[in-house]
PDB file of N, CA and C in Angstrom:
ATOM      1  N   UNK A   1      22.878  15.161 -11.759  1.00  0.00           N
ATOM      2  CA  UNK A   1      21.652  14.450 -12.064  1.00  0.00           C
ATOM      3  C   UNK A   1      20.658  14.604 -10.904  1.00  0.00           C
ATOM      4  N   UNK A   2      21.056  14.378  -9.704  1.00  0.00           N
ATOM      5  CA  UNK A   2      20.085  14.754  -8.438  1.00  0.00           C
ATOM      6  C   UNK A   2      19.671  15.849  -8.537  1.00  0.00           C
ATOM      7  N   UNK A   3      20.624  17.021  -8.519  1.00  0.00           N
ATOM      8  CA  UNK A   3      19.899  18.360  -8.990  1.00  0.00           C
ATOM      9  C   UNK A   3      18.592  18.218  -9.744  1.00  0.00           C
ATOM     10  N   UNK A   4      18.893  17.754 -11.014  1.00  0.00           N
ATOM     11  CA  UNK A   4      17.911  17.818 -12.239  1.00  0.00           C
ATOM     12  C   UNK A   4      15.998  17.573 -11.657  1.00  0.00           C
ATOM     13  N   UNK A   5      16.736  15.805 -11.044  1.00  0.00           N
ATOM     14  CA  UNK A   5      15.570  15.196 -10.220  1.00  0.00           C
ATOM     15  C   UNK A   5      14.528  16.043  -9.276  1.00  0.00           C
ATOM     16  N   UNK A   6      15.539  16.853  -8.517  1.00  0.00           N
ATOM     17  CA  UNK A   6      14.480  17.370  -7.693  1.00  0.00           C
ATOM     18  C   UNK A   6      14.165  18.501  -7.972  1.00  0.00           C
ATOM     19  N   UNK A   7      14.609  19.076  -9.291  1.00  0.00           N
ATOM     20  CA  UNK A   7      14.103  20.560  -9.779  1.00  0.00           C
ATOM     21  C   UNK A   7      12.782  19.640 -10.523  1.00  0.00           C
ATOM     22  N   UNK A   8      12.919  18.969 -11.273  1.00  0.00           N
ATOM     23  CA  UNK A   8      12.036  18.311 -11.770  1.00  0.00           C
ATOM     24  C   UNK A   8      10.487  17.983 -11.302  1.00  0.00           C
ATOM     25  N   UNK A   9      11.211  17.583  -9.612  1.00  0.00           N
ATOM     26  CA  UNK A   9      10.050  16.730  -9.161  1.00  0.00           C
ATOM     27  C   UNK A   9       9.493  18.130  -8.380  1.00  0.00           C
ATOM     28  N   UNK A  10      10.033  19.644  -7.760  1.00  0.00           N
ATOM     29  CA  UNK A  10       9.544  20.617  -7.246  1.00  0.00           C
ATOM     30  C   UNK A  10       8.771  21.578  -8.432  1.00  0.00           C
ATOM     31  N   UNK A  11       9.039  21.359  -9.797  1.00  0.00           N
ATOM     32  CA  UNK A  11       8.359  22.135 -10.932  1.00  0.00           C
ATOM     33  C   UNK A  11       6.863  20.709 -10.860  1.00  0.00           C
ATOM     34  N   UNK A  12       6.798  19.686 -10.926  1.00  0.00           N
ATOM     35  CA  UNK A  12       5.586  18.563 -10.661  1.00  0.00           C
ATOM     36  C   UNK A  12       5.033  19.096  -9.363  1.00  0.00           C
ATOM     37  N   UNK A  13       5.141  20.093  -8.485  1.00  0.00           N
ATOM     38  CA  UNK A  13       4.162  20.537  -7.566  1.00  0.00           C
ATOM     39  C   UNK A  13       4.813  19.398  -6.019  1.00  0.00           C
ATOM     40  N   UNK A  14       5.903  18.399  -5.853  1.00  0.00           N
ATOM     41  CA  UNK A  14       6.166  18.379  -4.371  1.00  0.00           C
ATOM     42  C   UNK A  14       6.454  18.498  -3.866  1.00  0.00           C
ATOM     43  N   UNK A  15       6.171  18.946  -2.466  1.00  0.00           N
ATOM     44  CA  UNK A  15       6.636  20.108  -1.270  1.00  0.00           C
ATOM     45  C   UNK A  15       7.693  19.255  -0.732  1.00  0.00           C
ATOM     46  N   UNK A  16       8.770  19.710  -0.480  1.00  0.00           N
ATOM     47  CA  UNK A  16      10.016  18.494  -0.038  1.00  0.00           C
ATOM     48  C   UNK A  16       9.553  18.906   1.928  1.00  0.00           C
ATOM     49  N   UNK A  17       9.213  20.308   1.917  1.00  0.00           N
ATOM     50  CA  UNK A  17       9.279  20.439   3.534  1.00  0.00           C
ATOM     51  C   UNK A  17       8.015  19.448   3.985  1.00  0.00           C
ATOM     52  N   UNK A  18       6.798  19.466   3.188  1.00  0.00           N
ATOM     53  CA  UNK A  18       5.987  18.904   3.889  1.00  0.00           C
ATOM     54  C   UNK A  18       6.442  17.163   3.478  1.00  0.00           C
ATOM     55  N   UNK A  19       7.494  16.957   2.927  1.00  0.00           N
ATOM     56  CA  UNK A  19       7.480  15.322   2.897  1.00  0.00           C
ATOM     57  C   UNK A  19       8.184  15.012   3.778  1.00  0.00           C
ATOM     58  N   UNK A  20       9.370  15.880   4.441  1.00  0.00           N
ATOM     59  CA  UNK A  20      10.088  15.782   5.511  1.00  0.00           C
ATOM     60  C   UNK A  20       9.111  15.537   6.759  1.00  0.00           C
ATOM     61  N   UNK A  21       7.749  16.250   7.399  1.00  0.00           N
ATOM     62  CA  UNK A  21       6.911  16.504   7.661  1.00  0.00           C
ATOM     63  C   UNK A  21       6.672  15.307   7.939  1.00  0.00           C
ATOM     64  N   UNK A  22       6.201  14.684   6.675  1.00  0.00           N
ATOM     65  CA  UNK A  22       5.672  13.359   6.751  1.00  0.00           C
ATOM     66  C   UNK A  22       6.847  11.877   6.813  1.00  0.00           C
ATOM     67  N   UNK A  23       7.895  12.196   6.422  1.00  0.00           N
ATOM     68  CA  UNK A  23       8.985  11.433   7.548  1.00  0.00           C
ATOM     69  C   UNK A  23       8.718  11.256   8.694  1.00  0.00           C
ATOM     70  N   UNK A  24       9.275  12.068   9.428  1.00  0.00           N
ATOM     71  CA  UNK A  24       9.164  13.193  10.486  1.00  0.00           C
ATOM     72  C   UNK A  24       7.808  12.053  11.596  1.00  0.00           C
ATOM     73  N   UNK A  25       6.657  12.534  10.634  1.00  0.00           N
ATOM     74  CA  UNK A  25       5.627  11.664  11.488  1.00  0.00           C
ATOM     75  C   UNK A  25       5.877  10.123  11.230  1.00  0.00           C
ATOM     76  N   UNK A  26       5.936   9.269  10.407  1.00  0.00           N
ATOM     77  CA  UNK A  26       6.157   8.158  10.145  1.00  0.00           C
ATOM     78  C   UNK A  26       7.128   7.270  11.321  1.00  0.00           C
ATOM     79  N   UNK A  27       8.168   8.281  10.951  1.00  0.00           N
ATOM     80  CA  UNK A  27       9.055   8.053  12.187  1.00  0.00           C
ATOM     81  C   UNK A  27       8.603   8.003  13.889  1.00  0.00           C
ATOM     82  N   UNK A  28       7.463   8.930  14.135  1.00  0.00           N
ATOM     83  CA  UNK A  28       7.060   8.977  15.531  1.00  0.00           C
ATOM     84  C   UNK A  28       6.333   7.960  15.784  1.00  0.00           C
ATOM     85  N   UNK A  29       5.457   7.407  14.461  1.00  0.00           N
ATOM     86  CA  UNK A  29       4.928   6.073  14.676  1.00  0.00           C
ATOM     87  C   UNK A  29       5.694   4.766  14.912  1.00  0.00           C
ATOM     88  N   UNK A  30       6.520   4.601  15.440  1.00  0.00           N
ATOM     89  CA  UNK A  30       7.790   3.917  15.838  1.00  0.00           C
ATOM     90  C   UNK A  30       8.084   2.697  14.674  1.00  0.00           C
ATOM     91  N   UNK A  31       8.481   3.528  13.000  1.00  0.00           N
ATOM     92  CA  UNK A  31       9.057   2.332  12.355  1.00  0.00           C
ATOM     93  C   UNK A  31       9.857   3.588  11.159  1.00  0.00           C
ATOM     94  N   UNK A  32      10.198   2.796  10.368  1.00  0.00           N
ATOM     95  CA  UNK A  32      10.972   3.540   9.603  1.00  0.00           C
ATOM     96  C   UNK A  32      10.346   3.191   8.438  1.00  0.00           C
ATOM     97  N   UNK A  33       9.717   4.651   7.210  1.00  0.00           N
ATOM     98  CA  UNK A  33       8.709   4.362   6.887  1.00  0.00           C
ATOM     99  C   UNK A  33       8.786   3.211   5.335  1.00  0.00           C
ATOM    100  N   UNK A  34      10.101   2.730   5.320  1.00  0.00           N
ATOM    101  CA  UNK A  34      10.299   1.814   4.312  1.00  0.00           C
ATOM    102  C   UNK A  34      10.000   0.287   4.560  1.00  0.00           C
ATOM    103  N   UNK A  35      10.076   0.096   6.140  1.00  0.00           N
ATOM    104  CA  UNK A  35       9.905  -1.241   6.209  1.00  0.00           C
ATOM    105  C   UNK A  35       7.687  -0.759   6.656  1.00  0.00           C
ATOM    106  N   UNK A  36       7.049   0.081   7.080  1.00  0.00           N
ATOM    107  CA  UNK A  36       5.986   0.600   7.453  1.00  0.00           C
ATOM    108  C   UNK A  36       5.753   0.167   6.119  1.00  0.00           C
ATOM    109  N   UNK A  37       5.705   0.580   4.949  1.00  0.00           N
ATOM    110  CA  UNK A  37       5.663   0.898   3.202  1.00  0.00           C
ATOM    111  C   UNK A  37       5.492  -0.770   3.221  1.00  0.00           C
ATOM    112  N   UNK A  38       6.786  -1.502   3.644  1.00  0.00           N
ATOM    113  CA  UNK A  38       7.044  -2.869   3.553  1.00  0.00           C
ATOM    114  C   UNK A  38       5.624  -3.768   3.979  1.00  0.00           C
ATOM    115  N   UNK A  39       5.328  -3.667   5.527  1.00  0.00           N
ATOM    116  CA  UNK A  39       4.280  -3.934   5.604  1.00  0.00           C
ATOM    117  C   UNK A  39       2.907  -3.891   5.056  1.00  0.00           C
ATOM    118  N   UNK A  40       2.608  -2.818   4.753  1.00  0.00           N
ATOM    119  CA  UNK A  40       1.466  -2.663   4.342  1.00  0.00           C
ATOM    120  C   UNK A  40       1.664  -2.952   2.675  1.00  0.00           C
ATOM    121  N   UNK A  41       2.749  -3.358   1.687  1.00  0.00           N
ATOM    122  CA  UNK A  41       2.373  -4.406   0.586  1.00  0.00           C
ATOM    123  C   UNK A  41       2.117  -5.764   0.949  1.00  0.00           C
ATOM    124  N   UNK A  42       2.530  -5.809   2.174  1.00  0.00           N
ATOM    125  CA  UNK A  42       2.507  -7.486   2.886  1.00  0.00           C
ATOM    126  C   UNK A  42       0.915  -8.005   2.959  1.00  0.00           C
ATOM    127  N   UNK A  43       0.390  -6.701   3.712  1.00  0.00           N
ATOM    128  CA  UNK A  43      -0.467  -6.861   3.639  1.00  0.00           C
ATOM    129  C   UNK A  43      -1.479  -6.968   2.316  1.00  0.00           C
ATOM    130  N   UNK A  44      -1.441  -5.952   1.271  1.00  0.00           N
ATOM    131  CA  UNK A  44      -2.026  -5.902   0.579  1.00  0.00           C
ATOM    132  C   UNK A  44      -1.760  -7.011  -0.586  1.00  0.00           C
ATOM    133  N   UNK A  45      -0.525  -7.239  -0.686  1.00  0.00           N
ATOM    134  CA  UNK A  45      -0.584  -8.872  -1.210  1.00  0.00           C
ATOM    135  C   UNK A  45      -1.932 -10.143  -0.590  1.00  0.00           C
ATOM    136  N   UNK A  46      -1.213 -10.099   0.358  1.00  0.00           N
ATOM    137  CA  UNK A  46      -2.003 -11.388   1.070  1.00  0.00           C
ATOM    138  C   UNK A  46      -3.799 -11.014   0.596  1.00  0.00           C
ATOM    139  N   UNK A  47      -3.822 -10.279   1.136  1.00  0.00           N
ATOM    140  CA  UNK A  47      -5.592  -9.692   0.820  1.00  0.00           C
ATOM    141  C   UNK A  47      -6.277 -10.013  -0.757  1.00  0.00           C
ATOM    142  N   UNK A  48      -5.158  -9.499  -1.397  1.00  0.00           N
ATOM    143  CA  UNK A  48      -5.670  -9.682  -3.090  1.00  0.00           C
ATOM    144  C   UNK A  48      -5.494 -11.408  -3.192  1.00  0.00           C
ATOM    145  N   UNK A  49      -4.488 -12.153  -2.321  1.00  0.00           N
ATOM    146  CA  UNK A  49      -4.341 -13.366  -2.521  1.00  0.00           C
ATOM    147  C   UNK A  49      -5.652 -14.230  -2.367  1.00  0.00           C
ATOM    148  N   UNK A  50      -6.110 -13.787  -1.097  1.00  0.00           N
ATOM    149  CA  UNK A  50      -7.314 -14.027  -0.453  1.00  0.00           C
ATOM    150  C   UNK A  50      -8.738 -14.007  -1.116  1.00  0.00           C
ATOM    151  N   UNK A  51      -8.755 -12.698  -2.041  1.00  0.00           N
ATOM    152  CA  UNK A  51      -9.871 -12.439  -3.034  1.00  0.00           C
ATOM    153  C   UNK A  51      -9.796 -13.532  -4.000  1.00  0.00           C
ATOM    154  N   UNK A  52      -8.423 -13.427  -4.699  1.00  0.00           N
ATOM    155  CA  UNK A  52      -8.485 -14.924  -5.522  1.00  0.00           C
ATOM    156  C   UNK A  52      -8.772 -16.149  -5.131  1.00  0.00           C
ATOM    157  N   UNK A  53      -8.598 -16.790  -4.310  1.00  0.00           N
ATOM    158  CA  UNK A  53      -8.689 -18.092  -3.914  1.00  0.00           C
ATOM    159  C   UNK A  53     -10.007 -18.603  -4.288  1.00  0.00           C
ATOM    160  N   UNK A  54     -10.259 -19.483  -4.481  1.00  0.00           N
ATOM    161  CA  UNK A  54     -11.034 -19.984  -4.936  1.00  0.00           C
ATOM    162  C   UNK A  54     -12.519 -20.264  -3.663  1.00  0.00           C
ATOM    163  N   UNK A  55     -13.418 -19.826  -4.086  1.00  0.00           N
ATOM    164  CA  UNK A  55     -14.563 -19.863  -2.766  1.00  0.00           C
ATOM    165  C   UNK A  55     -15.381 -20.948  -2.260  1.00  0.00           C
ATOM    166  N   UNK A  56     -15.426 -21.580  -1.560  1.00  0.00           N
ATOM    167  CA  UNK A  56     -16.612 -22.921  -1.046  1.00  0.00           C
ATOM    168  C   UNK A  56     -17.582 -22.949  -2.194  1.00  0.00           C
ATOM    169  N   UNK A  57     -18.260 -23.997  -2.601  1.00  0.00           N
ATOM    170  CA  UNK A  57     -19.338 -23.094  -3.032  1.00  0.00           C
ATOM    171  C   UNK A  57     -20.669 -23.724  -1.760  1.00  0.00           C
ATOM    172  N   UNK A  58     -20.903 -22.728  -1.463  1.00  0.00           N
ATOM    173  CA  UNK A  58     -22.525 -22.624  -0.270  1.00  0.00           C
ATOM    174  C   UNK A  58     -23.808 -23.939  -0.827  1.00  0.00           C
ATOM    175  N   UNK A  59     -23.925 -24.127   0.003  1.00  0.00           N
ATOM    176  CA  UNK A  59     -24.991 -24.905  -0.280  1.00  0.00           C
ATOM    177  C   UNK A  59     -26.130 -24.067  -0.750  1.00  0.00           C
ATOM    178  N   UNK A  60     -26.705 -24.690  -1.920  1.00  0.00           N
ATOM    179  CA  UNK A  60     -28.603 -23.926  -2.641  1.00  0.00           C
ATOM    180  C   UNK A  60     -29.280 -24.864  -2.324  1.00  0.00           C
ATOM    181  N   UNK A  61     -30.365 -24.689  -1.295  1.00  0.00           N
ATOM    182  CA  UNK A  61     -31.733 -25.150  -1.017  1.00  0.00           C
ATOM    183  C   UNK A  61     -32.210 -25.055  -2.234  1.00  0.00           C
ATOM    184  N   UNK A  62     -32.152 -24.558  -3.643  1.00  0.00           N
ATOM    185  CA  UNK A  62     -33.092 -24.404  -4.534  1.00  0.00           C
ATOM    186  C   UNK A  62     -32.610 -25.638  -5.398  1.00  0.00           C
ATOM    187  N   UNK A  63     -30.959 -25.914  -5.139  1.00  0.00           N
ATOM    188  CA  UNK A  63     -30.609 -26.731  -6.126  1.00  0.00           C
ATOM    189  C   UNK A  63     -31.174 -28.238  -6.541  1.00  0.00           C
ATOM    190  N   UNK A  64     -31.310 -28.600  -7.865  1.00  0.00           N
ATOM    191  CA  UNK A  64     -31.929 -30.180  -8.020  1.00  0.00           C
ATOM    192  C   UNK A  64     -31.342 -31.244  -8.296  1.00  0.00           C
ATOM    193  N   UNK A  65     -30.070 -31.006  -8.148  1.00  0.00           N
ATOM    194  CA  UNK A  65     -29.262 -32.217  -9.074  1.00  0.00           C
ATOM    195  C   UNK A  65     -28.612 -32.534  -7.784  1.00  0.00           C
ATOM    196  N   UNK A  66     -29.532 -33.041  -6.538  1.00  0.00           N
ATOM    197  CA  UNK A  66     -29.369 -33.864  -5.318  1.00  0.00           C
ATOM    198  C   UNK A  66     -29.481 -35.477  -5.598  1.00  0.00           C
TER     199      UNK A  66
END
């Protein structure tokens, strides 16, 4: 079945040397790139969390129902 997978995924056009490559660098950035991967959903959670939240609403100088 692994066979299959990566004949599969090298006929879909990906270069296994250049993903090693990009291991390879991930790794020099001193993390291992699953918990790196890890982080940055951490991040991108929190951020989309952030967009939702609900906003102040600003004060309008124009408003009349003072």
């Amino acid at each position: 079945m692994y066979k299959q997978i990566v004949e599969f995924l090298r006929q879909s056009g990906v270069d296994f040397d250049e993903a090693r490559a990009d291991l390879k660098r991930w790794k020099s950035w001193g993390g291992k790139p699953i918990a790196v991967q890890a982080g940055l959903r951490k991040r991108e959670r929190k951020a989309r969390e952030a967009e939702q939240e609900p906003q102040p609403e600003l004060a309008d100088p124009d408003r009349q129902d003072r």
